[in-house]
N, C-alpha and C. Protein backbone atom coordinates (compact mmCIF):
# COMPACT_ATOMS: atom_id res chain seq x y z
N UNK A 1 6.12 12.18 -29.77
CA UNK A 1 6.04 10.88 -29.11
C UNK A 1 7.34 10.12 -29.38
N UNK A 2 7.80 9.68 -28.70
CA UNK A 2 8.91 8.43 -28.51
C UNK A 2 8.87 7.51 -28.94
N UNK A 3 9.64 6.90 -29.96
CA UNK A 3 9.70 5.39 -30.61
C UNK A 3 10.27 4.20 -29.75
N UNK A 4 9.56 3.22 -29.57
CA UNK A 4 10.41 2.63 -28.74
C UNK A 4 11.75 2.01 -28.72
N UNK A 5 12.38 2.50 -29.75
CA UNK A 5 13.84 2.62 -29.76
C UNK A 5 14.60 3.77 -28.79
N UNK A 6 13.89 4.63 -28.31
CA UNK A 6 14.45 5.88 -27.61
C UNK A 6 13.64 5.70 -26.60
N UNK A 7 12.91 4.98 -25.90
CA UNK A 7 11.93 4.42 -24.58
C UNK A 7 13.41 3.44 -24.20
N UNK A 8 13.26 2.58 -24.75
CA UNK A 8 14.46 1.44 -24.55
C UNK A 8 15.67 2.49 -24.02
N UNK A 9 16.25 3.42 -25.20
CA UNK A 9 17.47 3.93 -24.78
C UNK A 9 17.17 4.70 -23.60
N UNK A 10 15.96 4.97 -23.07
CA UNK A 10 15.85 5.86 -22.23
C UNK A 10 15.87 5.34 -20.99
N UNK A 11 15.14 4.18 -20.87
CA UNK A 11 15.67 3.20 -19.71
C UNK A 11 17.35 2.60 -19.88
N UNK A 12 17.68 2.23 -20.81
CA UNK A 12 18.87 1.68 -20.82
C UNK A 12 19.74 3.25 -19.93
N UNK A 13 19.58 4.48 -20.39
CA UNK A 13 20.51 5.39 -19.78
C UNK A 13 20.34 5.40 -17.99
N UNK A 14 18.83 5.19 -18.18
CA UNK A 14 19.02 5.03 -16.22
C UNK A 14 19.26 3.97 -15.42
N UNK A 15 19.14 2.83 -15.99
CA UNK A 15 19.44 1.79 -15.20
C UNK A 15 21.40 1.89 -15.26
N UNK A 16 22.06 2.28 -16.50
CA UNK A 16 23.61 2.65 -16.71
C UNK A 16 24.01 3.42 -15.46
N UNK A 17 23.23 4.58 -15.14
CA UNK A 17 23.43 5.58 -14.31
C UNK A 17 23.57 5.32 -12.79
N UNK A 18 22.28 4.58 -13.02
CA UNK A 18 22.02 3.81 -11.18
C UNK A 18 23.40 2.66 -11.07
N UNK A 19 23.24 2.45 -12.31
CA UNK A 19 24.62 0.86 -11.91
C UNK A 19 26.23 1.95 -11.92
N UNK A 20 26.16 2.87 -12.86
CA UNK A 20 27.57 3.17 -12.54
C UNK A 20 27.28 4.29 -11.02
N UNK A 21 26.53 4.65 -10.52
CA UNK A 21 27.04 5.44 -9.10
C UNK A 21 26.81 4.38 -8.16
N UNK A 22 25.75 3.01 -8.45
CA UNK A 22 26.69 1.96 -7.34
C UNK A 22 27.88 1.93 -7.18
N UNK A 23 28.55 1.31 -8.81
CA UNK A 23 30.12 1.03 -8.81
C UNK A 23 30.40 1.60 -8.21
N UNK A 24 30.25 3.22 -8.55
CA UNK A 24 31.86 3.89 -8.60
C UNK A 24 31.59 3.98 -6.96
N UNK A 25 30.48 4.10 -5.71
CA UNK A 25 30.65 4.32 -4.96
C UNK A 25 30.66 3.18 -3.42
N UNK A 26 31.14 2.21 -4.29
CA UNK A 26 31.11 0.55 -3.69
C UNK A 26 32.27 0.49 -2.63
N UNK A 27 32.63 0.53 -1.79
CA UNK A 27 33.76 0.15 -0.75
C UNK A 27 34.71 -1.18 -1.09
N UNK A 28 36.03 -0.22 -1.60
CA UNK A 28 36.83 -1.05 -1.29
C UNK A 28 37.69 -1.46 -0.09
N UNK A 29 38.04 -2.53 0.13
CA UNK A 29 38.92 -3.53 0.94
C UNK A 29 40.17 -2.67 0.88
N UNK A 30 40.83 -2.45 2.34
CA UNK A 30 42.22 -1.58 2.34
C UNK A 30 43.13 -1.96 1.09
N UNK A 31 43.17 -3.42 0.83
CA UNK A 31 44.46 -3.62 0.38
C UNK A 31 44.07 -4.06 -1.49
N UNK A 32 42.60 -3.75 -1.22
CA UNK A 32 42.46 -3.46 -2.87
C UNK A 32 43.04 -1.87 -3.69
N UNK A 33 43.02 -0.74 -2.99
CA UNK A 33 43.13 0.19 -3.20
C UNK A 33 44.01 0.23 -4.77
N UNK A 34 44.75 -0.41 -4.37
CA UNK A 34 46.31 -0.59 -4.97
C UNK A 34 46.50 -1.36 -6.01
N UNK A 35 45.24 -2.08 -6.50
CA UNK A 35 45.53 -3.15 -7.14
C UNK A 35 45.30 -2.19 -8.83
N UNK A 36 45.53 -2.65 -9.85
CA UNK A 36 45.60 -2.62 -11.16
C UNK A 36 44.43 -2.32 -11.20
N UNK A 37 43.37 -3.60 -10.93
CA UNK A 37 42.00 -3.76 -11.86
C UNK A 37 41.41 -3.79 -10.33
N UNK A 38 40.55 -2.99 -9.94
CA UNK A 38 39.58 -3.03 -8.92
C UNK A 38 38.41 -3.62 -9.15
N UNK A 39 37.96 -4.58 -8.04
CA UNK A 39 36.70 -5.26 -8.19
C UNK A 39 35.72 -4.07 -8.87
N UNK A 40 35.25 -3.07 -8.57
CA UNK A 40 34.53 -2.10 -9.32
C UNK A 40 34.94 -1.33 -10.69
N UNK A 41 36.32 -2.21 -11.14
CA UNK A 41 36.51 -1.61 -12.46
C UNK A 41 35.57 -1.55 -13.91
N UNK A 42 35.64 -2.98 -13.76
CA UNK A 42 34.52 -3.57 -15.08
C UNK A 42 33.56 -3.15 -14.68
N UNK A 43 32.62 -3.33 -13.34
CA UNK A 43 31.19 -2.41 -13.56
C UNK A 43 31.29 -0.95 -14.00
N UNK A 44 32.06 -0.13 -13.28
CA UNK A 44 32.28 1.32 -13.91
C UNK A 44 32.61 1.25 -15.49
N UNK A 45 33.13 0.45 -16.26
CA UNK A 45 33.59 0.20 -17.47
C UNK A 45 31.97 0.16 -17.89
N UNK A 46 31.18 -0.38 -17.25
CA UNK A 46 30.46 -1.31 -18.03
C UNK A 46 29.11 -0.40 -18.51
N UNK A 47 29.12 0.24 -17.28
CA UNK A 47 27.74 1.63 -16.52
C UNK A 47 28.31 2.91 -17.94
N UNK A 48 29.99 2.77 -18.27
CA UNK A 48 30.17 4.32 -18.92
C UNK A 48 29.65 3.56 -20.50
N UNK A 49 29.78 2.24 -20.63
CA UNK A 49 29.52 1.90 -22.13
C UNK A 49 28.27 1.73 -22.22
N UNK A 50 27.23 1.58 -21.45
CA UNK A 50 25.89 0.99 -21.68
C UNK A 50 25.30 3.16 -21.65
N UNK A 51 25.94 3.97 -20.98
CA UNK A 51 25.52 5.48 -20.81
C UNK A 51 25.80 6.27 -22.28
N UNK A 52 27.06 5.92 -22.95
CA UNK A 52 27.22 6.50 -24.14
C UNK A 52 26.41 5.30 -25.25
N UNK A 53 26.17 4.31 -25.14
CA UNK A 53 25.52 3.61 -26.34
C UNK A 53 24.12 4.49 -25.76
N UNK A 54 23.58 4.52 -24.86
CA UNK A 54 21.84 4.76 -25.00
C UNK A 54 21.61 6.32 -25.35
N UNK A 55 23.04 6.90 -25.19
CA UNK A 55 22.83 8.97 -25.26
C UNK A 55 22.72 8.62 -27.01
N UNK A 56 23.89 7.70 -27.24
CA UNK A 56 23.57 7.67 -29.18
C UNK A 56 22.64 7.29 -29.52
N UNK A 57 21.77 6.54 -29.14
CA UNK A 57 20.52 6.01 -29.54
C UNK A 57 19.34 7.60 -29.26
N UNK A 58 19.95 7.74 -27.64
CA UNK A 58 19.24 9.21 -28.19
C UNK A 58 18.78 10.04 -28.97
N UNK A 59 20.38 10.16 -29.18
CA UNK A 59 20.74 11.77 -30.51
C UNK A 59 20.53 11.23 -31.76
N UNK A 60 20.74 9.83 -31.72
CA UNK A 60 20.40 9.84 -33.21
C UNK A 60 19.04 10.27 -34.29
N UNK A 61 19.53 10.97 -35.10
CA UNK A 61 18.23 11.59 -35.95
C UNK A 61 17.13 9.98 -36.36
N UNK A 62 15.81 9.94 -36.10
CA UNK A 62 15.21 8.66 -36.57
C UNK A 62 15.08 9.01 -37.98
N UNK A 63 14.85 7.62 -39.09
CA UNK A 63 14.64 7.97 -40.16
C UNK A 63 13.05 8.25 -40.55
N UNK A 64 13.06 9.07 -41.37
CA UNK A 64 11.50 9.67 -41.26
C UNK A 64 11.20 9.11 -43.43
N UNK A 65 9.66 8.82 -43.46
CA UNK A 65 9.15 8.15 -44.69
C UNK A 65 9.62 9.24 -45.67
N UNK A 66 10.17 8.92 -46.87
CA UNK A 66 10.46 10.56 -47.48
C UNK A 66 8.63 10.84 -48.46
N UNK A 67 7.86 9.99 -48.42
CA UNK A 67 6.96 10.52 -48.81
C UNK A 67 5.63 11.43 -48.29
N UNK A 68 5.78 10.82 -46.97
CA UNK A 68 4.82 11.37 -46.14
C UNK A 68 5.69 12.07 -45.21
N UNK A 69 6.59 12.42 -44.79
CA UNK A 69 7.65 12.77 -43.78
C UNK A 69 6.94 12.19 -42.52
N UNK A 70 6.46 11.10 -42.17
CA UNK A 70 5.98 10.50 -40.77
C UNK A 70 7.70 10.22 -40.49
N UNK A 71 7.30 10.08 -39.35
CA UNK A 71 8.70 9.28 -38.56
C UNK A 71 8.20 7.99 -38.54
N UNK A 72 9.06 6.83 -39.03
CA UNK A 72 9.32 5.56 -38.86
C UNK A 72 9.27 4.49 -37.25
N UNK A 73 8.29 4.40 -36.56
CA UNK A 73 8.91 3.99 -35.34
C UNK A 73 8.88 2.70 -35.61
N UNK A 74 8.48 1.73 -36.06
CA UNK A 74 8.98 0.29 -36.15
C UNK A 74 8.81 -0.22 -37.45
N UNK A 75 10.25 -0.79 -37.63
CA UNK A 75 10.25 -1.49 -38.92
C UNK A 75 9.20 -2.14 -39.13
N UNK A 76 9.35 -2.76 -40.24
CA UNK A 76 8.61 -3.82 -40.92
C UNK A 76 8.57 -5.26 -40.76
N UNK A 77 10.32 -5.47 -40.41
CA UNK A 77 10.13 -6.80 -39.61
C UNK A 77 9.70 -7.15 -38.40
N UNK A 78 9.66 -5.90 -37.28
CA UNK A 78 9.01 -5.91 -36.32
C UNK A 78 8.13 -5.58 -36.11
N UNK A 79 7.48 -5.02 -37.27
CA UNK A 79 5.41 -4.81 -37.18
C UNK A 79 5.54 -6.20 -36.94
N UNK A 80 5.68 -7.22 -37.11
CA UNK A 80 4.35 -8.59 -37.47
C UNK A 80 4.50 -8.77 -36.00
N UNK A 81 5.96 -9.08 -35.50
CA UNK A 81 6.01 -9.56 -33.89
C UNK A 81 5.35 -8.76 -32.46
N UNK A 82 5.52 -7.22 -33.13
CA UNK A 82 4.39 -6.81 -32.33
C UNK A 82 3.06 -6.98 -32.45
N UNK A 83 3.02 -7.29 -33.35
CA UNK A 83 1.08 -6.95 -33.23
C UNK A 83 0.44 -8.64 -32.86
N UNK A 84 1.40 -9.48 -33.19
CA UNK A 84 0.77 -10.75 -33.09
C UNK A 84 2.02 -11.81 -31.32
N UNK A 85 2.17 -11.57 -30.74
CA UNK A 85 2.38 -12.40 -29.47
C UNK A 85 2.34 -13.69 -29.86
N UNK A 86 1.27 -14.08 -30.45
CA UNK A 86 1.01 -15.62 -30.33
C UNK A 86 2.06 -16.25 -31.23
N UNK A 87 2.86 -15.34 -32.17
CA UNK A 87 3.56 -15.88 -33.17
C UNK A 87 5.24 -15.82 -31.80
N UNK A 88 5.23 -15.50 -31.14
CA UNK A 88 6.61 -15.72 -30.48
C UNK A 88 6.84 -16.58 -29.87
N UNK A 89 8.19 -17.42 -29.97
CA UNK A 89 8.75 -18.41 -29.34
C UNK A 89 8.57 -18.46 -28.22
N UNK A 90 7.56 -18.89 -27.65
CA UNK A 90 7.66 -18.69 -25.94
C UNK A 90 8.29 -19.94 -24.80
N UNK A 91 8.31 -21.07 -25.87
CA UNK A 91 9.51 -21.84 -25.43
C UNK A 91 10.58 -21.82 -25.16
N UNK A 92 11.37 -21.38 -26.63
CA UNK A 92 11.98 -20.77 -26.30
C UNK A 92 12.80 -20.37 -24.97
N UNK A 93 11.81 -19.30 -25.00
CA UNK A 93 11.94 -18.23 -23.77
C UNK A 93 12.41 -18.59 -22.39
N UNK A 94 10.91 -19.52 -22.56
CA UNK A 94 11.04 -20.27 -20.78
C UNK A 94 11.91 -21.32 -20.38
N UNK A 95 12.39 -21.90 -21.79
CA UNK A 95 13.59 -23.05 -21.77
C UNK A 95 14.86 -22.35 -20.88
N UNK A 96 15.04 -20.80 -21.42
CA UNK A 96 16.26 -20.64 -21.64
C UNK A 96 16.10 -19.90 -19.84
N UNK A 97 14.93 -19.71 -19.63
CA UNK A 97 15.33 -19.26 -18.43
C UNK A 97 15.27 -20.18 -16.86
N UNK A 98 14.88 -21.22 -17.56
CA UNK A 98 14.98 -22.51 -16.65
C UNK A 98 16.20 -23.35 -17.06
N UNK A 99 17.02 -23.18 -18.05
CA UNK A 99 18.46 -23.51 -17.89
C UNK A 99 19.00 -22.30 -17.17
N UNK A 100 18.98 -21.56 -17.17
CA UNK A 100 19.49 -20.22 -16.09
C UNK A 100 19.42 -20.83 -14.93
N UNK A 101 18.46 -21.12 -14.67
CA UNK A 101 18.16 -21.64 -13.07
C UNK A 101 19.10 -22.26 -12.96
N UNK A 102 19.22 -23.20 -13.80
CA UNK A 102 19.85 -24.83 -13.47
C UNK A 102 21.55 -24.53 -13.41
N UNK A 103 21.50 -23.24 -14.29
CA UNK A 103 23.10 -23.08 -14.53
C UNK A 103 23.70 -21.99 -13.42
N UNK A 104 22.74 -21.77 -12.54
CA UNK A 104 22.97 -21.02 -11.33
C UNK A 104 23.13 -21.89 -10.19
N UNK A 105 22.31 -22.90 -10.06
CA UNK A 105 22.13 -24.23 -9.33
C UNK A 105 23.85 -24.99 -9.11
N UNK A 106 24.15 -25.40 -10.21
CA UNK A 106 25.30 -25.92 -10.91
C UNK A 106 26.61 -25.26 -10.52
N UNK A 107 26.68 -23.93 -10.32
CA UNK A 107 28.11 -23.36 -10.62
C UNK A 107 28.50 -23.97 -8.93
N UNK A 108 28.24 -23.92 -8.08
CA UNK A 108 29.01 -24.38 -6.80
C UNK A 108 29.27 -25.83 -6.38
N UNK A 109 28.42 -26.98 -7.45
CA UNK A 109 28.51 -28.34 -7.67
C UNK A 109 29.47 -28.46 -8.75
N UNK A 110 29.24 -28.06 -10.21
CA UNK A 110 29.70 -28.58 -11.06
C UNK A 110 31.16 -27.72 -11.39
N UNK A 111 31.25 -26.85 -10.70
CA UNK A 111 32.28 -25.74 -11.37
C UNK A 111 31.86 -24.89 -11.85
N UNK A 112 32.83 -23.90 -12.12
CA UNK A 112 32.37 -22.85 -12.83
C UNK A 112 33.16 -22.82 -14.44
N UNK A 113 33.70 -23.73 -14.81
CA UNK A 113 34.26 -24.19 -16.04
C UNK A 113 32.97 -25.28 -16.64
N UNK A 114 32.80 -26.20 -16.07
CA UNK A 114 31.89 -27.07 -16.80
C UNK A 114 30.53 -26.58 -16.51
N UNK A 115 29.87 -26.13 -15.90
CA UNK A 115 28.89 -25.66 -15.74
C UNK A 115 28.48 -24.54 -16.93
N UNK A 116 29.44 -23.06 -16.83
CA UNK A 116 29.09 -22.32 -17.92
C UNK A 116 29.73 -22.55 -19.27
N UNK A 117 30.40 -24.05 -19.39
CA UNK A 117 30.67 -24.60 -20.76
C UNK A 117 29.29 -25.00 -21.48
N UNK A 118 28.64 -25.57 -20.24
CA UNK A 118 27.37 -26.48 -20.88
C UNK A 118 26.54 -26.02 -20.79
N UNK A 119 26.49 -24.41 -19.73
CA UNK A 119 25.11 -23.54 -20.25
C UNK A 119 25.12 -23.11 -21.44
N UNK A 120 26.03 -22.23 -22.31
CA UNK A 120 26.73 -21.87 -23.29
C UNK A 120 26.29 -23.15 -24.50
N UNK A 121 26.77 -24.29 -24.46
CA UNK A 121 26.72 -25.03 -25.14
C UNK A 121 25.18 -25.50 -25.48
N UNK A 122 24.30 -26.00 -24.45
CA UNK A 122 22.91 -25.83 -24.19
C UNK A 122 21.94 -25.13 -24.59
N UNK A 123 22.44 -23.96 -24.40
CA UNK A 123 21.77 -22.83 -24.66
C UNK A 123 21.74 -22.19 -26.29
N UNK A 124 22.97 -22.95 -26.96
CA UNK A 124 23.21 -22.37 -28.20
C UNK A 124 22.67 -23.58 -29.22
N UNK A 125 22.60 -24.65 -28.47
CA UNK A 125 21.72 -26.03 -29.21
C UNK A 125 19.93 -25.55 -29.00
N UNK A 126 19.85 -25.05 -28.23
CA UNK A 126 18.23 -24.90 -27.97
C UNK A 126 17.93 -23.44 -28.89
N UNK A 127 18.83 -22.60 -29.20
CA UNK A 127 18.63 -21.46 -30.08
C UNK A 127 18.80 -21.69 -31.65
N UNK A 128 19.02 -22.96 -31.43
CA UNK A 128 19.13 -23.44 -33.25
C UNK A 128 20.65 -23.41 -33.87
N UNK A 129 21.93 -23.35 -32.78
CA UNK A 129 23.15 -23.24 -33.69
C UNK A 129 23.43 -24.84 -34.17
N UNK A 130 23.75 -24.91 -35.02
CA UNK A 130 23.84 -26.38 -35.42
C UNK A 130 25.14 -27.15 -36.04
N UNK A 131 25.97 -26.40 -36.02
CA UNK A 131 28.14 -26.82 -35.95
C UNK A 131 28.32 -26.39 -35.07
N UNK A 132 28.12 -27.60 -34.60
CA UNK A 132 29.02 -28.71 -33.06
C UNK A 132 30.39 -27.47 -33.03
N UNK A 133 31.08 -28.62 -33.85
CA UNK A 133 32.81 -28.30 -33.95
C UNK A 133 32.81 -27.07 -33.77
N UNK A 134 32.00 -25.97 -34.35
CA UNK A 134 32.58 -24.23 -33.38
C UNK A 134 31.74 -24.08 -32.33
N UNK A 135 30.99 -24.69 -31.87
CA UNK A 135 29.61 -24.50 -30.67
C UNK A 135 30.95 -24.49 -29.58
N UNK A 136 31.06 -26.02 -29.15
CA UNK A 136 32.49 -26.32 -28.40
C UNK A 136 32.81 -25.84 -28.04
N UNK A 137 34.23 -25.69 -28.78
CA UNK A 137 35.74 -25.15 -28.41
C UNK A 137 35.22 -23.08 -28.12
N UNK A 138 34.20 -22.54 -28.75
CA UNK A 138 34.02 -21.07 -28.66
C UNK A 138 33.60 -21.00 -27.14
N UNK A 139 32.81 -21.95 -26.55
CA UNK A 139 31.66 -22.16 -25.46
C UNK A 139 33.07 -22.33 -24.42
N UNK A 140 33.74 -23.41 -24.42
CA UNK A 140 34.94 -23.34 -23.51
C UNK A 140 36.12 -22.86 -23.41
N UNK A 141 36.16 -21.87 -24.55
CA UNK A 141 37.10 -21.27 -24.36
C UNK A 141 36.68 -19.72 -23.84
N UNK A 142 35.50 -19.71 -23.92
CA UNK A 142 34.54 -18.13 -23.63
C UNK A 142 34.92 -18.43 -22.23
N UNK A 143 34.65 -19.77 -21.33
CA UNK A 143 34.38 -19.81 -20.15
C UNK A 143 35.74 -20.05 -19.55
N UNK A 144 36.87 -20.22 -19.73
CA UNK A 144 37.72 -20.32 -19.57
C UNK A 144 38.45 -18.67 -19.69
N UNK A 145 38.45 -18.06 -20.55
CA UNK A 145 38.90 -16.79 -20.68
C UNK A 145 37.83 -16.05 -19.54
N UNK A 146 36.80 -15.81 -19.40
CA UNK A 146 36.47 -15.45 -18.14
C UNK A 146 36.77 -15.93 -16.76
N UNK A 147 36.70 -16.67 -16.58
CA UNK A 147 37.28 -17.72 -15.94
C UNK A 147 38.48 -16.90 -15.42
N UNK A 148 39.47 -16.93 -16.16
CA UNK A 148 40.96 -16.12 -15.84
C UNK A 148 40.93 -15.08 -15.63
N UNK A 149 39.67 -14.32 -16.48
CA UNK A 149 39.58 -12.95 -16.33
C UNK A 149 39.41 -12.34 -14.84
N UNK A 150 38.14 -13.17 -14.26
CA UNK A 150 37.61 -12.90 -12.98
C UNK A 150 38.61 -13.59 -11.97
N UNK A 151 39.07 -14.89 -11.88
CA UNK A 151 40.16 -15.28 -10.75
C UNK A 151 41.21 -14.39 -11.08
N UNK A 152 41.94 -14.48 -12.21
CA UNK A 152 43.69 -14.06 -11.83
C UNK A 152 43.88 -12.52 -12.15
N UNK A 153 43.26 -11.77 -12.75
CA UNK A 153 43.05 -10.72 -12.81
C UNK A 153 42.33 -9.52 -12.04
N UNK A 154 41.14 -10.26 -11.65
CA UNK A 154 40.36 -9.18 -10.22
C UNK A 154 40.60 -9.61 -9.26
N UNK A 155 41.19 -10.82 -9.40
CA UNK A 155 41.49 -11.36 -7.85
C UNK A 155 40.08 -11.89 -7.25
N UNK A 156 39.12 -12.26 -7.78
CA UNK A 156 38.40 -12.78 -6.68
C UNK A 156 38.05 -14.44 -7.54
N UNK A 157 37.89 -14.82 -6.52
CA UNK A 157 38.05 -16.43 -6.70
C UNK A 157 36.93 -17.08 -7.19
N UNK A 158 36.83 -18.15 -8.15
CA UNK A 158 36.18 -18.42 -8.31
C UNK A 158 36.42 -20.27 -8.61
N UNK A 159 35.47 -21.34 -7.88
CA UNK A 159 36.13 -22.48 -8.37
C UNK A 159 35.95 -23.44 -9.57
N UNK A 160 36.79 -23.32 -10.18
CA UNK A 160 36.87 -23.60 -11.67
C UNK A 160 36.63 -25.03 -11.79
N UNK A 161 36.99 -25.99 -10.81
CA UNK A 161 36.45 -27.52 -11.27
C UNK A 161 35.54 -27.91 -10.12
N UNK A 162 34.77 -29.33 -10.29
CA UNK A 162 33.85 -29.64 -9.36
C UNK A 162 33.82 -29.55 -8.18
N UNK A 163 33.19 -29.91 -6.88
CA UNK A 163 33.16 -29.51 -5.71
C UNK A 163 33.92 -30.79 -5.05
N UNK A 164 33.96 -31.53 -5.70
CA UNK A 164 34.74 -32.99 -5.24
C UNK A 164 36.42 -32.99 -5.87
N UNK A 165 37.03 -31.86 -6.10
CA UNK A 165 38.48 -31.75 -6.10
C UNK A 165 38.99 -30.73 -4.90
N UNK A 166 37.91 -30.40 -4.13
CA UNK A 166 38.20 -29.53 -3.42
C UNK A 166 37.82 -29.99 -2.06
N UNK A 167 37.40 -31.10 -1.79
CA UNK A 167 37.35 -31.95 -0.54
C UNK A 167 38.23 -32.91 0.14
């Protein structure tokens, strides 16, 4: 039987698989051909790293009890969270996926600089980080280095300040 550490890797390898033969077989634009970094680079990057992390999770030998030789399928810190539901953050949960919304809502109003500054920032106040001073500057500078990554580097555009500098 399968631990669900190797269930997980086992989906993680096919959903890798399905996403990298999208990439790799996505149509490019004549005059992308040529470029450095192809819009389908980073997904193919992304499909070969998520395919070799889940084959290691594979192969890896599980650790087995040395007294009873059972195989180990879930720790100890994660017995309690499985067996009991009611003990999980489910606020949490639903907070973070109704700032999703909002921070999907946002990116064509607010930018795509202030918007995923303050999802980032939001999102790391509602998860319990609690110094400000590195929350910040890590949150806008994450979004800013993507930011560059995706406009000046793949070439596809994205608008970095509100919708009212662009009217």
């Amino acid at each position: 039987m399968l631990s669900i550490n190797r269930w997980v890797a086992l989906g993680l390898l096919a959903f890798s698989s399905g996403y990298g033969y999208l990439a790799f077989t996505y149509r490019i634009l004549p005059f992308e051909r040529f470029l450095a970094m192809k819009p389908n680079t980073l997904p193919i990057g992304l499909a070969v790293a998520g395919m070799i992390c889940s084959i290691a999770l594979l192969l890896m030998p599980e650790g087995q009890d040395s007294e009873s030789g059972e195989e180990k399928t879930v720790l100890g810190s994660d017995h309690k969270y499985l067996e009991s539901p009611g003990d999980y953050e489910w606020g949490k949960g639903v907070a973070l996926l109704v700032l999703a919304v909002v921070y999907a809502l946002s990116l064509r109003q607010a930018g795509f600089l202030l918007s995923t500054s303050m999802f980032l920032i939001i999102g790391g106040i509602m998860l319990g980080e609690r110094k400000y001073w590195i929350l910040v500057p890590v949150s806008c500078f994450a979004s800013f280095l993507v930011w560059y990554l995706v406009d000046e580097v793949l070439t596809i555009f994205m608008r970095p300040l509100p919708m009212i500098f662009y009217q």
